[in-house]
PDB file of N, CA and C in Angstrom:
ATOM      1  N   UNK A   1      25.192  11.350  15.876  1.00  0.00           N
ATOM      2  CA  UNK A   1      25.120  10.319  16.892  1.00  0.00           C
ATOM      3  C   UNK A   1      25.542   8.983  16.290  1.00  0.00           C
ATOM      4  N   UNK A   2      26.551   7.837  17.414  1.00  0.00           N
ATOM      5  CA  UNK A   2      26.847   6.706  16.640  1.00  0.00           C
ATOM      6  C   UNK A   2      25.341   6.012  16.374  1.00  0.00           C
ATOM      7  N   UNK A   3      24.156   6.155  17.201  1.00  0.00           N
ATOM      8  CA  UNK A   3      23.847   4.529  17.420  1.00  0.00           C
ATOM      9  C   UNK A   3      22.337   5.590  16.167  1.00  0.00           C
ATOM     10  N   UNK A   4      22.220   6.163  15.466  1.00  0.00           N
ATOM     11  CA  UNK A   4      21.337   6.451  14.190  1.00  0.00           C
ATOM     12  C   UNK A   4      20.899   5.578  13.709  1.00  0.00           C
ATOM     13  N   UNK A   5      20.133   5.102  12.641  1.00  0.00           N
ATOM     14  CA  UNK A   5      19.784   4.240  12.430  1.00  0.00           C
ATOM     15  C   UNK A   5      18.560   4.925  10.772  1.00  0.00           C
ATOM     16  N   UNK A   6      18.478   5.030   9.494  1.00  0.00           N
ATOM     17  CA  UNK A   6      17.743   5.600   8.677  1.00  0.00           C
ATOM     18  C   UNK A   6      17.355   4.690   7.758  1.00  0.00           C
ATOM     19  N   UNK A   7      16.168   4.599   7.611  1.00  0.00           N
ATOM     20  CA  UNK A   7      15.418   3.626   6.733  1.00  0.00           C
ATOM     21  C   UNK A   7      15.760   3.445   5.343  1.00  0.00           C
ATOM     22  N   UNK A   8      15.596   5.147   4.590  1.00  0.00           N
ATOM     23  CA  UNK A   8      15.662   5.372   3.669  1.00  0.00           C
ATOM     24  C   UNK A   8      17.157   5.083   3.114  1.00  0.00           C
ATOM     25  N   UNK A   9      18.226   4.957   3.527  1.00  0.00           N
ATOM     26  CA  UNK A   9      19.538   4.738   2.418  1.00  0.00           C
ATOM     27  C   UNK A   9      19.820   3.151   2.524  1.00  0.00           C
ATOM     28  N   UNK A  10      18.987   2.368   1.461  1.00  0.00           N
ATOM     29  CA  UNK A  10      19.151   1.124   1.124  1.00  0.00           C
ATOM     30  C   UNK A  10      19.774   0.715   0.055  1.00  0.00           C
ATOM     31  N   UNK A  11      21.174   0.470   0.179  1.00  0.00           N
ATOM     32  CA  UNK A  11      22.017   0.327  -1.132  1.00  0.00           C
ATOM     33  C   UNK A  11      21.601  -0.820  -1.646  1.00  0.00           C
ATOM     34  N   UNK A  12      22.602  -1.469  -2.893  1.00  0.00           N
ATOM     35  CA  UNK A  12      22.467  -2.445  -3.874  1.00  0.00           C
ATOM     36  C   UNK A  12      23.065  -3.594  -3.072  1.00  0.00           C
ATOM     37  N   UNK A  13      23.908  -3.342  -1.843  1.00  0.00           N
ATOM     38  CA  UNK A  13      24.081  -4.494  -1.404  1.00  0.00           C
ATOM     39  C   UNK A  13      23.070  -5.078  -0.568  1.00  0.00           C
ATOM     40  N   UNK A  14      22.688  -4.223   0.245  1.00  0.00           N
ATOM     41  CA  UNK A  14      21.504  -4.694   1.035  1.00  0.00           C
ATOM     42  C   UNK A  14      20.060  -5.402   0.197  1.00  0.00           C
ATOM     43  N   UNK A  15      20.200  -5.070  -1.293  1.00  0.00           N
ATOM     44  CA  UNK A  15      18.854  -5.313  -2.092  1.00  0.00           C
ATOM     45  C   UNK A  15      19.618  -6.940  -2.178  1.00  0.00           C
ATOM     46  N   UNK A  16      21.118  -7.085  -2.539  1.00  0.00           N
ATOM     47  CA  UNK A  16      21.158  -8.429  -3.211  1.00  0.00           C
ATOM     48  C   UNK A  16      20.974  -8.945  -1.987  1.00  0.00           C
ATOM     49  N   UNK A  17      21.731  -8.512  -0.257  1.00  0.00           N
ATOM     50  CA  UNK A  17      21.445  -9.858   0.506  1.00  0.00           C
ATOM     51  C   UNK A  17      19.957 -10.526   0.381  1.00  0.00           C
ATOM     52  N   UNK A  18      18.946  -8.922   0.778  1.00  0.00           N
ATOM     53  CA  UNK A  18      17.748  -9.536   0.906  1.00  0.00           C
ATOM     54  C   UNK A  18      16.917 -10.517  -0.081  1.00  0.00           C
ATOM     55  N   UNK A  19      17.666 -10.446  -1.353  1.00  0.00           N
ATOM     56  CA  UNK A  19      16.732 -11.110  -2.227  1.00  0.00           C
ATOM     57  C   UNK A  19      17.978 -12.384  -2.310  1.00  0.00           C
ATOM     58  N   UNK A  20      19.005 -12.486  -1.964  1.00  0.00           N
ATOM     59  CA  UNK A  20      19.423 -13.478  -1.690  1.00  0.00           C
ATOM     60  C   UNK A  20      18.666 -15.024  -0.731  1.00  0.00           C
ATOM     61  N   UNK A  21      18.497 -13.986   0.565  1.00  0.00           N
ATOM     62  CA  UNK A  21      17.750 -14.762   1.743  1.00  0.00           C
ATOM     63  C   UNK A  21      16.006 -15.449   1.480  1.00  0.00           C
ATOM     64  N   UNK A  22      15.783 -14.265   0.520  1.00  0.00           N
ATOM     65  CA  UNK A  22      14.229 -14.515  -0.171  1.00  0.00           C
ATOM     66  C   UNK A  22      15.132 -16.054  -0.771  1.00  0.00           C
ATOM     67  N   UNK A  23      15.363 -15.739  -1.492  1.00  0.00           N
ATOM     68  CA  UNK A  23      15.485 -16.981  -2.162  1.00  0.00           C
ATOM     69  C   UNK A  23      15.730 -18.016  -1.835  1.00  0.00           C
ATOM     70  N   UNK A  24      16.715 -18.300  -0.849  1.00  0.00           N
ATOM     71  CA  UNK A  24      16.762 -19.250   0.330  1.00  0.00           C
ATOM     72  C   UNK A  24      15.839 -19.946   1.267  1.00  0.00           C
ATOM     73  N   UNK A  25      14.998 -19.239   1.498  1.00  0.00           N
ATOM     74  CA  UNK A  25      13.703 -19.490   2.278  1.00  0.00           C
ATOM     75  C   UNK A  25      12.838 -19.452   1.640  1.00  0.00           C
ATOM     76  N   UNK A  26      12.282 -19.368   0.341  1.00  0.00           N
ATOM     77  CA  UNK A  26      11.601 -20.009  -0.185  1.00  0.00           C
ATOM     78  C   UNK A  26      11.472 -20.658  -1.574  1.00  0.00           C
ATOM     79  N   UNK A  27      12.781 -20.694  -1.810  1.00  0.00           N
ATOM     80  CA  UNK A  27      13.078 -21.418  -3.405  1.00  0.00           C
ATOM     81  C   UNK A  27      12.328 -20.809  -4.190  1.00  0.00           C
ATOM     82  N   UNK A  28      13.340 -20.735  -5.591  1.00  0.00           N
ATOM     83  CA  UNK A  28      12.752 -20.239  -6.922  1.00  0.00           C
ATOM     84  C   UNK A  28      11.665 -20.564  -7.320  1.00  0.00           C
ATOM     85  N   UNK A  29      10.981 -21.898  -7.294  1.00  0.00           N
ATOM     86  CA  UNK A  29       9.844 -22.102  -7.196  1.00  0.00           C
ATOM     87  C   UNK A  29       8.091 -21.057  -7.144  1.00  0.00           C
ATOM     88  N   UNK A  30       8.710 -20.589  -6.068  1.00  0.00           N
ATOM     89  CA  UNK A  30       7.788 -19.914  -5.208  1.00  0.00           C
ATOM     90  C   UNK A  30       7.656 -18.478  -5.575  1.00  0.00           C
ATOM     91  N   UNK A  31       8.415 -18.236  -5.833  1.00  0.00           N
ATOM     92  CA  UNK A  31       9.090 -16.833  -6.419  1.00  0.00           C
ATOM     93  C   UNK A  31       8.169 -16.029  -6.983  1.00  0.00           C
ATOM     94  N   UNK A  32       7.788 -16.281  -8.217  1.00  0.00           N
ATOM     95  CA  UNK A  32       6.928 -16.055  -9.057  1.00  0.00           C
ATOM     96  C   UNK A  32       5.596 -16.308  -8.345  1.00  0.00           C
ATOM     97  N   UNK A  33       5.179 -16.779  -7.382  1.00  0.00           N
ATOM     98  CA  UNK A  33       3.953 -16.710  -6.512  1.00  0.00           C
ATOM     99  C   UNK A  33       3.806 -15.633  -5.690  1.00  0.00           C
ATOM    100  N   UNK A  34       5.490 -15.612  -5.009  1.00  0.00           N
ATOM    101  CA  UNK A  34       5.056 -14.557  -4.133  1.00  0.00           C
ATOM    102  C   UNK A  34       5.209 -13.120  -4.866  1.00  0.00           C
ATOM    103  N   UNK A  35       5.730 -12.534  -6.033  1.00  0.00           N
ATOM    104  CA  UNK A  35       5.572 -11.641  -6.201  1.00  0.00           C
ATOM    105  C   UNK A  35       4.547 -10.933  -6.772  1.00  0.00           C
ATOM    106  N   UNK A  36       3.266 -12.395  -7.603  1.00  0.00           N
ATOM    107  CA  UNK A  36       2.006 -12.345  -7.707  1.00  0.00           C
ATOM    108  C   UNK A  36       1.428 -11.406  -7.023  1.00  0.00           C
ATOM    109  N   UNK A  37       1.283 -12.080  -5.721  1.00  0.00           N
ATOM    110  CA  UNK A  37       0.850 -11.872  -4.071  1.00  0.00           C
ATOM    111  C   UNK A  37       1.148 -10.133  -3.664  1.00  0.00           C
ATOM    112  N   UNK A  38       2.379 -10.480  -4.155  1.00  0.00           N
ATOM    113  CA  UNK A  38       2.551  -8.806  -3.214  1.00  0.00           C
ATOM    114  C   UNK A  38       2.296  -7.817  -4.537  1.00  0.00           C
ATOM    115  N   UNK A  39       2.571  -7.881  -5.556  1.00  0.00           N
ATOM    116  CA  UNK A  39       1.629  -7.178  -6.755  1.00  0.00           C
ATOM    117  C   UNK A  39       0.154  -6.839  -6.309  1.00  0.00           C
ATOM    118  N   UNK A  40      -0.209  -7.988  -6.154  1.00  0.00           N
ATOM    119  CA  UNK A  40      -1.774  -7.334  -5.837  1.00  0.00           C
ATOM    120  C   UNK A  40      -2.117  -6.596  -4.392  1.00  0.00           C
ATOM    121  N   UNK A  41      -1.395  -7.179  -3.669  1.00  0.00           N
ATOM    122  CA  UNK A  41      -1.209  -6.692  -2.103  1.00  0.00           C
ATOM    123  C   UNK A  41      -0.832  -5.133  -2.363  1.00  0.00           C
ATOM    124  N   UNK A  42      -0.102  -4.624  -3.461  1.00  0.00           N
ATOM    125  CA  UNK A  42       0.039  -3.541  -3.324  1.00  0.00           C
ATOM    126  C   UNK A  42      -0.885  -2.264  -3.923  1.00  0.00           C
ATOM    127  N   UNK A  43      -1.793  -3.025  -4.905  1.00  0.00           N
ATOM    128  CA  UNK A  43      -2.628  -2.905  -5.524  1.00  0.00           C
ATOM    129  C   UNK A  43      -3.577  -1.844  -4.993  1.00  0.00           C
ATOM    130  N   UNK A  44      -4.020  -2.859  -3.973  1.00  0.00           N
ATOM    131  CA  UNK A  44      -4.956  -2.857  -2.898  1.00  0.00           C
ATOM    132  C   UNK A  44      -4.834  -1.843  -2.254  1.00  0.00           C
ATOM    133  N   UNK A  45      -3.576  -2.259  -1.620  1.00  0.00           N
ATOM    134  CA  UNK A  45      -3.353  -0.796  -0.923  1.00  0.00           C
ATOM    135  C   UNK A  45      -2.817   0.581  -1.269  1.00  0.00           C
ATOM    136  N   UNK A  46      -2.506   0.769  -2.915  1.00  0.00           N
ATOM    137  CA  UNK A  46      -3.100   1.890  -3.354  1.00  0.00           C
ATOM    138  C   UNK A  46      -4.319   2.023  -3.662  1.00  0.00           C
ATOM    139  N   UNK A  47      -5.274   1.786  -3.983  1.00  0.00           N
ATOM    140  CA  UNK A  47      -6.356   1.510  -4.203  1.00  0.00           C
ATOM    141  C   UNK A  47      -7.140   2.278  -2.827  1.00  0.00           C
ATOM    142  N   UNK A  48      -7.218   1.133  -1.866  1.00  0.00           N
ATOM    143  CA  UNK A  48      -7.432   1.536  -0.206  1.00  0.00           C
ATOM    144  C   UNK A  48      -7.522   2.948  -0.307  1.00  0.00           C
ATOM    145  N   UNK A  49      -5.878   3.811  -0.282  1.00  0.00           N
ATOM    146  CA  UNK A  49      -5.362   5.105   0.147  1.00  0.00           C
ATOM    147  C   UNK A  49      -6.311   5.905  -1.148  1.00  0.00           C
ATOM    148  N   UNK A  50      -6.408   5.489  -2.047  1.00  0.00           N
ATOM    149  CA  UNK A  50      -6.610   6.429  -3.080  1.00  0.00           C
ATOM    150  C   UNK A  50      -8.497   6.450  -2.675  1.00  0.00           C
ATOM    151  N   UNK A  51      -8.955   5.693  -2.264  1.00  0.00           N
ATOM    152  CA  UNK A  51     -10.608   5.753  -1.968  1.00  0.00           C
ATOM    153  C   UNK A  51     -10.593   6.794  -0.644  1.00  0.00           C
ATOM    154  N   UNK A  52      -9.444   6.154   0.276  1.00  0.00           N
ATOM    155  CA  UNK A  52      -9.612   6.593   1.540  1.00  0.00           C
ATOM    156  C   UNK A  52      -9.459   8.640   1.509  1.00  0.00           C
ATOM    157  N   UNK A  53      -9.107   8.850   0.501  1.00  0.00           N
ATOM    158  CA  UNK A  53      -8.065  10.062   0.132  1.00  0.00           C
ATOM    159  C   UNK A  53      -9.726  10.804  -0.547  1.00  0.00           C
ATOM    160  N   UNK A  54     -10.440  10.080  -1.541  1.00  0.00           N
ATOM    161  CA  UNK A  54     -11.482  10.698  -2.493  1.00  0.00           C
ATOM    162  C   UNK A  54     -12.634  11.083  -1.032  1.00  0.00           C
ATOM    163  N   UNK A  55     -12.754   9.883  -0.129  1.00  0.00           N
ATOM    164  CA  UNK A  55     -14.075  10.106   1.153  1.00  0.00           C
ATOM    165  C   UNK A  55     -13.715  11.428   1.923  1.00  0.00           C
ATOM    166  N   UNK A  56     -12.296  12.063   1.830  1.00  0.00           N
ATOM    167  CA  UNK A  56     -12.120  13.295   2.558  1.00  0.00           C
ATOM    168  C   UNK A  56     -12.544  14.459   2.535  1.00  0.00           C
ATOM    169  N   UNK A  57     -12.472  14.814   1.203  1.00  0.00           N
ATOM    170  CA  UNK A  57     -12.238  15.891   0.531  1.00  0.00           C
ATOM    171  C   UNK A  57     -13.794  15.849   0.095  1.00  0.00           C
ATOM    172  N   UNK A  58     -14.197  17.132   0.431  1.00  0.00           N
ATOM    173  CA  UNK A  58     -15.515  17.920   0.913  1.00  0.00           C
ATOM    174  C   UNK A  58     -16.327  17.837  -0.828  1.00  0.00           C
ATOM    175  N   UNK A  59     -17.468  17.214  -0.954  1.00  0.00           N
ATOM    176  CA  UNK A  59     -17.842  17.163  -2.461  1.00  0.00           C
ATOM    177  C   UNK A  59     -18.579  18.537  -2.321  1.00  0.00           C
ATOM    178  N   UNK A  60     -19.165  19.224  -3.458  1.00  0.00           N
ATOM    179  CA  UNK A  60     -19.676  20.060  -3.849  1.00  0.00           C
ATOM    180  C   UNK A  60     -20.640  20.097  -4.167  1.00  0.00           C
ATOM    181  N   UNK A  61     -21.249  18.646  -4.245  1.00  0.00           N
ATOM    182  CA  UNK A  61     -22.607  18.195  -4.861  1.00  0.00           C
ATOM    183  C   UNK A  61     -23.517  18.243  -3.064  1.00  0.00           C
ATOM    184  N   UNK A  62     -24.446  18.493  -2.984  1.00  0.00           N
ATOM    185  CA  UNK A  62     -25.226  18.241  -1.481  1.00  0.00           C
ATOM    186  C   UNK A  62     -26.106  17.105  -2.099  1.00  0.00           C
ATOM    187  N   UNK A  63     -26.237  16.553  -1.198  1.00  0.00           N
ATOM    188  CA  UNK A  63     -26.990  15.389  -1.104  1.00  0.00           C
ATOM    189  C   UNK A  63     -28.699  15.253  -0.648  1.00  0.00           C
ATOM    190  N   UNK A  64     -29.400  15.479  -1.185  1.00  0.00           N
ATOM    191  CA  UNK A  64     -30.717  15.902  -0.821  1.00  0.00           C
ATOM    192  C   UNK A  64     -31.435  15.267  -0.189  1.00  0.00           C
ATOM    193  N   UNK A  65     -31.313  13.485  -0.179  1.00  0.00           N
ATOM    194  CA  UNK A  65     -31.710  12.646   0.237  1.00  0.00           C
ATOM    195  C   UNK A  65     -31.485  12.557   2.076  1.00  0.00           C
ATOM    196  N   UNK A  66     -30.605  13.151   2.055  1.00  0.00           N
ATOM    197  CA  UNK A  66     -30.276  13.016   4.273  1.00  0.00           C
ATOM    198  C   UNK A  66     -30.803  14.459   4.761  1.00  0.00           C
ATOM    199  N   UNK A  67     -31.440  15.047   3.771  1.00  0.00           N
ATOM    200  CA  UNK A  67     -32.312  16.351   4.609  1.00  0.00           C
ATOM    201  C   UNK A  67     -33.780  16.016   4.542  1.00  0.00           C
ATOM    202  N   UNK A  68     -34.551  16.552   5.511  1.00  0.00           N
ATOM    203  CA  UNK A  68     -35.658  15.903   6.245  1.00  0.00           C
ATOM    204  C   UNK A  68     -36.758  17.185   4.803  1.00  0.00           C
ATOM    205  N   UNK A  69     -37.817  16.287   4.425  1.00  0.00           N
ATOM    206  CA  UNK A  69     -38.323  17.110   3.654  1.00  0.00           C
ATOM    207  C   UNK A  69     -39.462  18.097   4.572  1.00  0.00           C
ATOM    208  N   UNK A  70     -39.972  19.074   3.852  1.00  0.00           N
ATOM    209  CA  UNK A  70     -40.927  19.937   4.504  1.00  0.00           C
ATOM    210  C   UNK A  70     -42.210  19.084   3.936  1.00  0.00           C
ATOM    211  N   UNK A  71     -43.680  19.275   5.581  1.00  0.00           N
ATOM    212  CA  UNK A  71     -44.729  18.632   5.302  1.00  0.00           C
ATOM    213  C   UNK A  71     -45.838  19.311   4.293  1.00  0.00           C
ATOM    214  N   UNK A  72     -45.851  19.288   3.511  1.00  0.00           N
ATOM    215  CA  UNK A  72     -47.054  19.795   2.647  1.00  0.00           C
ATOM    216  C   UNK A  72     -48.369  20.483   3.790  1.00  0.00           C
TER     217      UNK A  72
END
């Protein structure tokens, strides 16, 4: 089909415009701030996925404390 459209094949030209335009809009300056920023931003959100990923998956240990004890 003409009108396709795929995320995944991002050549070297498309990397220089975009970091071209980065640079434009927010000067070298800044640069080194924002990649701070998204370093940890990404951090996070492996981090996030990797907790969110451990709460799934069924532990093996039972938990004794959320069962109701028997009355003497």
């Amino acid at each position: 089909m003409e009108g396709d459209f795929e995320m995944g094949n991002i050549g070297l030209g498309e990397i220089l415009i975009l970091v071209l335009v980065v640079l434009i809009l927010f000067g070298p300056n800044k640069l080194p701030e924002l990649g701070k920023a998204l370093g940890k931003a990404v951090g996070e959100f492996r981090r996030g996925i990797k907790e969110g990923l451990d709460d799934k998956e069924p532990s093996s240990k039972h938990d004794d404390s959320t069962t109701p004890s028997k009355p003497a």
